[in-house]
Protein backbone atom coordinates (compact mmCIF):
# COMPACT_ATOMS: atom_id res chain seq x y z
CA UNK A 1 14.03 -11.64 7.49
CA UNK A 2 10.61 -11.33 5.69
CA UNK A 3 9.13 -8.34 6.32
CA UNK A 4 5.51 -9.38 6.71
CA UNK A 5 3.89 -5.80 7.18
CA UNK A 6 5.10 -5.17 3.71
CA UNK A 7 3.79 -8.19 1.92
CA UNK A 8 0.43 -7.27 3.90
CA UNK A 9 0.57 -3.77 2.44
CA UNK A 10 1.25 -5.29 -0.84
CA UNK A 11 -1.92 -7.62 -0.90
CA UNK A 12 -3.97 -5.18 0.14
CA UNK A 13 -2.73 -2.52 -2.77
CA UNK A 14 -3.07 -5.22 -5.14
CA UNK A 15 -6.66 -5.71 -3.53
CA UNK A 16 -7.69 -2.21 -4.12
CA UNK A 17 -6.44 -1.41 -7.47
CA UNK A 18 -7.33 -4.80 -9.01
CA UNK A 19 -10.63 -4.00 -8.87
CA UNK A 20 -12.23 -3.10 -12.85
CA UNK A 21 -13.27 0.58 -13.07
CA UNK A 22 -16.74 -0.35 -13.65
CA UNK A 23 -18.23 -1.10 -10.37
CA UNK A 24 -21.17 -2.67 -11.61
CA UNK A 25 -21.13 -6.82 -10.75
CA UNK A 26 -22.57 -8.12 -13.94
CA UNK A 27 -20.85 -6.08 -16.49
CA UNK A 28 -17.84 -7.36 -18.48
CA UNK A 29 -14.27 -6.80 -18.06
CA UNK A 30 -12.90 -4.70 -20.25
CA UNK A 31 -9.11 -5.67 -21.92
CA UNK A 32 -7.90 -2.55 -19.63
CA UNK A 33 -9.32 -4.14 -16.65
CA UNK A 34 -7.65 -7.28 -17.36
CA UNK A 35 -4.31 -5.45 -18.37
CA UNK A 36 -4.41 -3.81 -15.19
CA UNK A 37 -5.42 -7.53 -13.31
CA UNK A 38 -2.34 -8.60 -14.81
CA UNK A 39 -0.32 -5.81 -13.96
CA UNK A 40 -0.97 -5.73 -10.66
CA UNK A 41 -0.66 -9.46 -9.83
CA UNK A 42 3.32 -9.27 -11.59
CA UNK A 43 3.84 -6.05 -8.69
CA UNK A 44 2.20 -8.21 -5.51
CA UNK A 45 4.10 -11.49 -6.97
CA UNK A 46 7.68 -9.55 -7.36
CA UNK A 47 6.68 -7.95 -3.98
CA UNK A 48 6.63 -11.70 -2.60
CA UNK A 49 10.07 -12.62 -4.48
CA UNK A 50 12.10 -9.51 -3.26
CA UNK A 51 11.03 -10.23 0.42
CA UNK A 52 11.94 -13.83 0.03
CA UNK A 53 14.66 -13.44 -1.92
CA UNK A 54 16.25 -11.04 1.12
CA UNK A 55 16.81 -14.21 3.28
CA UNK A 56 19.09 -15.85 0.92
């Protein structure tokens, strides 16, 4: 069974250290921010695949 608490967990980490280091709304992205964008999204997405992939 999915465990739904966990994927919950997982979208909120991935909400909370997604975020660029620079606060500031109208500055630009630096590459790390997007490295770590990217990085983040492949830990929420496996996050998603392991729970599904425990029903099969």
């Amino acid at each position: 069974m999915v465990d739904i608490e966990k994927l919950r967990q997982a979208v909120k980490d991935y909400d909370f250290y997604s975020r660029p280091s620079n606060s500031g709304s109208s500055s630009p992205a630096t590459v790390g921010d997007i490295n770590k964008l990217i990085d983040r999204t492949v830990i929420v997405l496996n996050s998603f695949i392991n729970e599904l992939e425990k029903d099969n």
